[in-house]
Protein backbone atom coordinates (compact mmCIF):
# COMPACT_ATOMS: atom_id res chain seq x y z
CA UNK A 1 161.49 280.09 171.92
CA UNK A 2 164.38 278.44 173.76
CA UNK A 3 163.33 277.68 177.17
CA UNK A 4 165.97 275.30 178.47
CA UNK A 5 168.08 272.42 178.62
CA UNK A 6 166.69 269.04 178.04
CA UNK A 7 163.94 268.47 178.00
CA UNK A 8 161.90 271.53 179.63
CA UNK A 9 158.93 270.61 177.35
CA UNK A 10 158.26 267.86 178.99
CA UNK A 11 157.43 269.80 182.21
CA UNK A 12 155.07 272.35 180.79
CA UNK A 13 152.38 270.68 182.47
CA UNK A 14 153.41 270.32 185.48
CA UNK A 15 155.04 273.12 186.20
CA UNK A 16 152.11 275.44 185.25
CA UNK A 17 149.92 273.59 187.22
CA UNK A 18 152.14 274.16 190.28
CA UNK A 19 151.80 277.98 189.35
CA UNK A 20 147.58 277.54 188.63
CA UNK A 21 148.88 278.67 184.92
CA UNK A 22 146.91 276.80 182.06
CA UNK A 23 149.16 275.37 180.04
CA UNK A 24 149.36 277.01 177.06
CA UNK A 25 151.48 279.73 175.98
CA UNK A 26 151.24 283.20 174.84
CA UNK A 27 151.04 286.49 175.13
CA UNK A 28 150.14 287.85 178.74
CA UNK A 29 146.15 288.32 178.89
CA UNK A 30 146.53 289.99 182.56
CA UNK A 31 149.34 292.43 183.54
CA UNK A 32 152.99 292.55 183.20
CA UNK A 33 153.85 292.21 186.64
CA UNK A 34 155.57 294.32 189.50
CA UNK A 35 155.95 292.57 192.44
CA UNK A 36 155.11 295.09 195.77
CA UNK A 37 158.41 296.08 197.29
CA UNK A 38 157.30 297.59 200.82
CA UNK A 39 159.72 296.86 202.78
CA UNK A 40 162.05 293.92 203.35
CA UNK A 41 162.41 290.96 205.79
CA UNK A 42 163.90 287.42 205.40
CA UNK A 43 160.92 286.58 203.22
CA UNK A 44 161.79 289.64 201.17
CA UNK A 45 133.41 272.62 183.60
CA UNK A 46 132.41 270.21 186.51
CA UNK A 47 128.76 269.74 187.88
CA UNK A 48 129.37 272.53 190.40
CA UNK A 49 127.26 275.67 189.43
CA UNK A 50 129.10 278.96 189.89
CA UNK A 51 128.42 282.08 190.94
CA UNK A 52 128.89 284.97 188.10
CA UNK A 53 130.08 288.28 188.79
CA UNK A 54 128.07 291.59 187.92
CA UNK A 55 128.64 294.47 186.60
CA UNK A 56 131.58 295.81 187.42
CA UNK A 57 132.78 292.87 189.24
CA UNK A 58 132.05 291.83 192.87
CA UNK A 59 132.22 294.55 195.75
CA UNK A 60 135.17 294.83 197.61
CA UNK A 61 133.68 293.63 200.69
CA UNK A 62 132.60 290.63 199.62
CA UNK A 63 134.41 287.74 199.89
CA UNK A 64 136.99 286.74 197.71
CA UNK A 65 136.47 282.75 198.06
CA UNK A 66 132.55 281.57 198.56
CA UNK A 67 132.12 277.69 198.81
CA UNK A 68 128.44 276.31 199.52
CA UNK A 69 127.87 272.85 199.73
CA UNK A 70 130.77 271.64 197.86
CA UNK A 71 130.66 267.48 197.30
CA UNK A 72 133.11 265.27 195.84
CA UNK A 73 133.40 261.65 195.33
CA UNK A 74 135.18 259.16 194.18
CA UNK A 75 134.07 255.79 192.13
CA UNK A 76 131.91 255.18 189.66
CA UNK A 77 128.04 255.18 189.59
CA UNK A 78 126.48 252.55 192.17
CA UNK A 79 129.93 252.78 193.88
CA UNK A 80 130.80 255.35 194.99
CA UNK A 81 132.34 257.12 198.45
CA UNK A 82 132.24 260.83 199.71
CA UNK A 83 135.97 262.52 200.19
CA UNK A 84 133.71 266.11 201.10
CA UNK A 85 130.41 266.79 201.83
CA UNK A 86 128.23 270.12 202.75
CA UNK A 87 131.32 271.89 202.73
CA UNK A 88 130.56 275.58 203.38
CA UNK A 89 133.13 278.56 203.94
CA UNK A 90 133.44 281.86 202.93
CA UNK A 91 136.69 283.69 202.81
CA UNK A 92 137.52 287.39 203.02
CA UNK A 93 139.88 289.18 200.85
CA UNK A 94 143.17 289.26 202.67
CA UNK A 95 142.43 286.88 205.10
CA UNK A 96 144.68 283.96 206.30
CA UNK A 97 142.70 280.89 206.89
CA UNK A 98 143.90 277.20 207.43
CA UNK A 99 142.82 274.11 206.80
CA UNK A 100 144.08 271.24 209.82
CA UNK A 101 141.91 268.07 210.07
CA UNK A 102 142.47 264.38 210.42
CA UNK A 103 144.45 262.91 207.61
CA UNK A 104 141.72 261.99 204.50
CA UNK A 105 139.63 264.66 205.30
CA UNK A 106 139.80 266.24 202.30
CA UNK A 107 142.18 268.99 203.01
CA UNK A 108 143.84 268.95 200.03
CA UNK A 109 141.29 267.60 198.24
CA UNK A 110 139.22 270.78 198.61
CA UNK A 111 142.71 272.66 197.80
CA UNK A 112 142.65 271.34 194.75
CA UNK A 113 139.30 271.68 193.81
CA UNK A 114 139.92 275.71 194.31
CA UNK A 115 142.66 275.26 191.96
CA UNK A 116 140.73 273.49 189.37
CA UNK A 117 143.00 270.17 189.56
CA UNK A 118 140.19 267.89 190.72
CA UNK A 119 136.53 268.54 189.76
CA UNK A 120 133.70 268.83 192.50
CA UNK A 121 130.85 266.43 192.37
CA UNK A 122 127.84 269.15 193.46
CA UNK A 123 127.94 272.60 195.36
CA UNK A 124 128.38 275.97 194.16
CA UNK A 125 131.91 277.53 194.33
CA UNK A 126 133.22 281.24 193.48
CA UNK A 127 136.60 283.01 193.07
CA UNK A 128 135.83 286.63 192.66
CA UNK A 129 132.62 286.01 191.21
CA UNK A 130 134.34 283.33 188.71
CA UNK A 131 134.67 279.91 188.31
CA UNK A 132 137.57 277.80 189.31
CA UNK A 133 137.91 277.19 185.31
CA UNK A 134 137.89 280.66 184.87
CA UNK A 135 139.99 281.82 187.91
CA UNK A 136 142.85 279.71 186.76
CA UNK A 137 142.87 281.05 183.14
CA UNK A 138 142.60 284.83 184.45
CA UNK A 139 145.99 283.26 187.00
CA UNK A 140 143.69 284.95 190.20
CA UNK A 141 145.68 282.06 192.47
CA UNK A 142 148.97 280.47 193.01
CA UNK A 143 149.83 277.24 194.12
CA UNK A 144 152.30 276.22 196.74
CA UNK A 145 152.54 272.10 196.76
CA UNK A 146 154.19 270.19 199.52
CA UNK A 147 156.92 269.54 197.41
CA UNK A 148 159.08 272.82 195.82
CA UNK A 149 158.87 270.95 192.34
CA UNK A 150 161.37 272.63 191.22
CA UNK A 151 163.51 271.56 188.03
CA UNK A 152 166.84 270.70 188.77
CA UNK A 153 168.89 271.81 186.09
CA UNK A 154 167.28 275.68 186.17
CA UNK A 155 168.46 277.99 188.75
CA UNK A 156 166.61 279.49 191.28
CA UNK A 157 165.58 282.48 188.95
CA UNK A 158 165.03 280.08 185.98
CA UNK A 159 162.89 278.51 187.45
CA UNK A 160 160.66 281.49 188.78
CA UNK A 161 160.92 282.49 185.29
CA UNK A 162 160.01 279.30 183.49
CA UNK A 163 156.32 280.07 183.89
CA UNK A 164 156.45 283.84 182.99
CA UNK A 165 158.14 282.64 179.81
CA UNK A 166 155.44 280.06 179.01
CA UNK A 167 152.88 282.54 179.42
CA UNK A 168 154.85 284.56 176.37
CA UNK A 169 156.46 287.29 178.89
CA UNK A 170 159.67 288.63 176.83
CA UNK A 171 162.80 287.11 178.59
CA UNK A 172 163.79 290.10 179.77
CA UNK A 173 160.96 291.09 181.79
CA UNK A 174 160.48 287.74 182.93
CA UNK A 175 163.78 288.12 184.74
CA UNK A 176 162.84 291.57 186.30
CA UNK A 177 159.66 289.88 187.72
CA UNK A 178 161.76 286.32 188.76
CA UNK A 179 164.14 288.57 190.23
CA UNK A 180 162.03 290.81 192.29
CA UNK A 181 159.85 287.43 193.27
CA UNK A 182 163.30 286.19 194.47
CA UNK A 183 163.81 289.43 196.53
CA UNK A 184 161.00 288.92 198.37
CA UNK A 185 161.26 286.18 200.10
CA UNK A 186 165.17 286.70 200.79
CA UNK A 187 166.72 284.59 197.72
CA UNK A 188 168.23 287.71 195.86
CA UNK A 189 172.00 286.56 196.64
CA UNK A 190 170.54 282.65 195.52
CA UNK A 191 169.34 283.95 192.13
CA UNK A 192 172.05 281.88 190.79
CA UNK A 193 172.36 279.07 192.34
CA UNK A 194 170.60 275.48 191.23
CA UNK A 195 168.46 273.27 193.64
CA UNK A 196 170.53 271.10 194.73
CA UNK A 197 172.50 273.62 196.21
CA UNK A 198 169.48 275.21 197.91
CA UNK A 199 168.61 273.60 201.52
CA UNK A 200 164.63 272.73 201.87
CA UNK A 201 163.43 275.71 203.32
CA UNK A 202 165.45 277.75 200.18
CA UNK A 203 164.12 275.27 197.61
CA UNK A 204 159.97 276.32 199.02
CA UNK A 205 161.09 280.24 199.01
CA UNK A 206 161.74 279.62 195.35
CA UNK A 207 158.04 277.56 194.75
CA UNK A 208 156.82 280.91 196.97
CA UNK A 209 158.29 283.49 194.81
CA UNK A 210 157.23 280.99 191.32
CA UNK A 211 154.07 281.81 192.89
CA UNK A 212 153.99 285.44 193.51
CA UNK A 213 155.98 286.19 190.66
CA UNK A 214 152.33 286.01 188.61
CA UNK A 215 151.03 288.69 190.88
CA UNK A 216 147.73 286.17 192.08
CA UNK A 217 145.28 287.58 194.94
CA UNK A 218 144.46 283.84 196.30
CA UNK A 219 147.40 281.92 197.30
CA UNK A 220 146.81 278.21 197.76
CA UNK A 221 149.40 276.34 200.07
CA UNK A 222 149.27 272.65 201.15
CA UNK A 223 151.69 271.95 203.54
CA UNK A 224 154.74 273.44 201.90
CA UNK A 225 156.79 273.81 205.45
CA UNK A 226 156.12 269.68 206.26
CA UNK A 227 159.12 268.46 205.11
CA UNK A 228 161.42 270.87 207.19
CA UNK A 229 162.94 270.35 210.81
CA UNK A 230 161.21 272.42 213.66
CA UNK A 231 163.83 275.57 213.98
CA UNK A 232 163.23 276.20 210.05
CA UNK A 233 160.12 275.39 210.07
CA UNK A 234 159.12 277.99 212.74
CA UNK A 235 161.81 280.61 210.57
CA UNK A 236 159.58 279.96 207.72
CA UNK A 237 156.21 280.58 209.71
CA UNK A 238 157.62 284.26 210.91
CA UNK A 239 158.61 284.94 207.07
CA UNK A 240 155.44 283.91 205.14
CA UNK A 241 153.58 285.90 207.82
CA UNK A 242 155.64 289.02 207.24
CA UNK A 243 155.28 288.45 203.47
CA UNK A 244 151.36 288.21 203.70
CA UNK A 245 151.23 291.20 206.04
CA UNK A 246 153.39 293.12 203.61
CA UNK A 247 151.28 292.04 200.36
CA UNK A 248 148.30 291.83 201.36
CA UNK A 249 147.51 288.33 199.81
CA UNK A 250 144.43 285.76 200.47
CA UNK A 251 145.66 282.83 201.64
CA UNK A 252 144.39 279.20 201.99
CA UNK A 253 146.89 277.16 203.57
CA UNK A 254 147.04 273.17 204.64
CA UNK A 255 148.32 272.30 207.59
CA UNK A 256 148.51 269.25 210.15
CA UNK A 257 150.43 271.62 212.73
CA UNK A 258 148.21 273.27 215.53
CA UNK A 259 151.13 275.69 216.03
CA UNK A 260 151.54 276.52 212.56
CA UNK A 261 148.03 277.23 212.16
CA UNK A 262 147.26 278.96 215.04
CA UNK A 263 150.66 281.44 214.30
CA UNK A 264 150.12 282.03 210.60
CA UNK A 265 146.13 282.55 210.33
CA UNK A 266 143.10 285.05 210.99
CA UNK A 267 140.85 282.24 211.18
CA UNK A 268 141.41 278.09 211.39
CA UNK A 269 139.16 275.91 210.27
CA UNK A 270 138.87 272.53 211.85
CA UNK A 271 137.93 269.27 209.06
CA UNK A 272 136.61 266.35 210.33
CA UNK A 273 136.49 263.12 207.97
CA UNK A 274 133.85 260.57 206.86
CA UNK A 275 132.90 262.69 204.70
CA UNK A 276 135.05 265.87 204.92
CA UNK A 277 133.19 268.40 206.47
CA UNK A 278 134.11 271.56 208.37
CA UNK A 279 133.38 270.85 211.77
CA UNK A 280 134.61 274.06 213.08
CA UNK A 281 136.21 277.52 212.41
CA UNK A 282 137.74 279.68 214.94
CA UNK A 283 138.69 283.11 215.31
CA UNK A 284 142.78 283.98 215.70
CA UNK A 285 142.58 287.14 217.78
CA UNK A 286 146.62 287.45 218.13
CA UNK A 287 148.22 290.74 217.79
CA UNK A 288 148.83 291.58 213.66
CA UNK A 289 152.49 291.73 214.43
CA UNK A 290 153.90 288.59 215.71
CA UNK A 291 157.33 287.16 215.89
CA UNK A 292 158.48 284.04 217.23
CA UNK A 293 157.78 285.63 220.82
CA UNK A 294 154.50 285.23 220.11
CA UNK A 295 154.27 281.56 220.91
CA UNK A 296 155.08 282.17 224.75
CA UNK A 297 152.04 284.59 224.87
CA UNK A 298 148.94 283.11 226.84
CA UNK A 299 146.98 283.81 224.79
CA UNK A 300 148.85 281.86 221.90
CA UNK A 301 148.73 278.97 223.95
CA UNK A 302 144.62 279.24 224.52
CA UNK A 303 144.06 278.87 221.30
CA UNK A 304 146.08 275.95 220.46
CA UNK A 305 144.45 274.35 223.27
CA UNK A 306 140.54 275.43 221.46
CA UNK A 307 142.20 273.82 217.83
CA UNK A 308 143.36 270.96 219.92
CA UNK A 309 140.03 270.55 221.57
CA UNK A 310 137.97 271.40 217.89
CA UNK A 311 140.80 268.43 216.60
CA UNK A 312 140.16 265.60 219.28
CA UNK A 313 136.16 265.83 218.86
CA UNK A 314 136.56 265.99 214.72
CA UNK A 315 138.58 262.71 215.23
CA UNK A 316 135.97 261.41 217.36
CA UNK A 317 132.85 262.37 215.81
């Protein structure tokens, strides 16, 4: 199977870890893939037990994500440091919550110990009754990274297609499902064009759609709006929210932006470091519907003052 031009092979790795694919190829083990098209906006094992699912699989009301006491750390034996300790959180299917915190509190660190790209030390952790190992086999998540990773000499639809392709998906379905991907967060007319020609906020559409394109419930998102200026930045916000409210998706996202958090989320929960703990989680009772108006509402401001406040004594404590 011809994927690409020089040297795509080398990237199988990498890019199905930025997808949470395993890397190994195949014939699809879950479904085929239809993306949802409802509508359209601009965004168009470790030494960590786990708990098993029953029966039929967990009840819908339970949550999706369920982390208890979750430890990591670094070094050897005799020398060793804590990047997370007594980490607890549960998270609801469909929910929004994100992660803001002092920088080396373990933000990302617990990220990618959902994603089963760093190992936890102790604690018990759960993704639909299944094990991070297991979760990222069965592709229940996607991965957003800061960066778009994105290979420069595929187009925008190659490379939403690179990991269908690598999972065995015939090339001709892989396109439907790249192209709808595309659609959906506003990149149909962009289908052809390459990276470089895309600006930032383009290039993380394209990471967003490689991401949805494999149909996960659990997206996982670590800063992926960082890099861009405050106007696009702000444009992306509105989008991803529309796209979540649209598709219904879990999401864990990583953020150092109080505004940012406090827009996208349900709930934001506030890290504190020395270990990495959550100090914190708070409840985002904005209106579902919220558009770029909604950062002049009072109420929008309250809470950025309570993550503010929840911020200064995690940085203090």
């Amino acid at each position: 199977m011809r994927l690409g031009r020089r040297g795509d092979t080398d990237y199988h790795a990498s890019m199905a870890d930025a997808s949470g694919l395993p890397t190994t190829t195949g014939s699809p083990t879950r479904r085929a893939g239809t993306i949802p098209q409802t509508g359209q906006t601009h965004m168009g094992s470790t030494g960590v037990a786990t708990d098993a699912g029953t029966g039929g699989g967990p009840a819908s009301d339970a949550p999706l994500v369920r982390i208890a006491g979750l430890e990591k750390r670094y070094g050897h034996a005799g020398d060793t440091s804590a990047a997370l300790a007594g980490v607890d959180l549960d998270i609801a299917r469909g929910e929004f919550i994100s992660l803001i915190g002092p920088s080396g509190c373990g933000k990302t660190t617990l990220l990618r110990i959902l994603a089963d790209l760093e190992a936890a030390t102790a604690g018990r952790i759960s993704i639909d009754g299944l094990s991070t190992a297991e979760a990222r086999r069965d592709r229940r998540y996607g991965y957003v990274f800061q960066a778009p990773t994105l290979l420069d000499w595929r187009t925008a639809l190659g490379n939403v297609m690179l990991p269908l392709r690598l999972l065995g998906h015939p090339r001709a379905e892989a396109r439907r499902i790249a192209a709808e991907a595309l659609a959906q967060v506003g990149l149909a007319e962009a289908a052809g064009r390459y990276p470089w020609q895309l600006s930032g906020g383009q290039q993380q559409r394209v990471s967003i759609a490689r991401a949805l394109s494999l149909e996960p419930e659990l997206l996982l998102m670590d800063e992926p709006f960082g890099a861009l200026d405050e106007i696009t930045r702000e444009r992306m916000n509105q989008d991803l929210h529309a796209l979540w409210r649209r598709t219904g998706k879990t999401v864990v996202f990583v953020t150092h932006s109080i505004a940012e958090a406090v827009f996208l989320s349900t709930r934001v929960a506030v890290m504190r470091a020395g270990p990495g703990r959550i100090a914190r989680v708070l409840d985002i009772d904005l209106p579902a519907d919220r558009d770029f108006a909604t950062r002049d509402h009072p109420r929008f401001h309250q809470l950025v003052t309570q993550v503010h406040e929840g911020l200064h004594a995690a940085y203090h404590a």
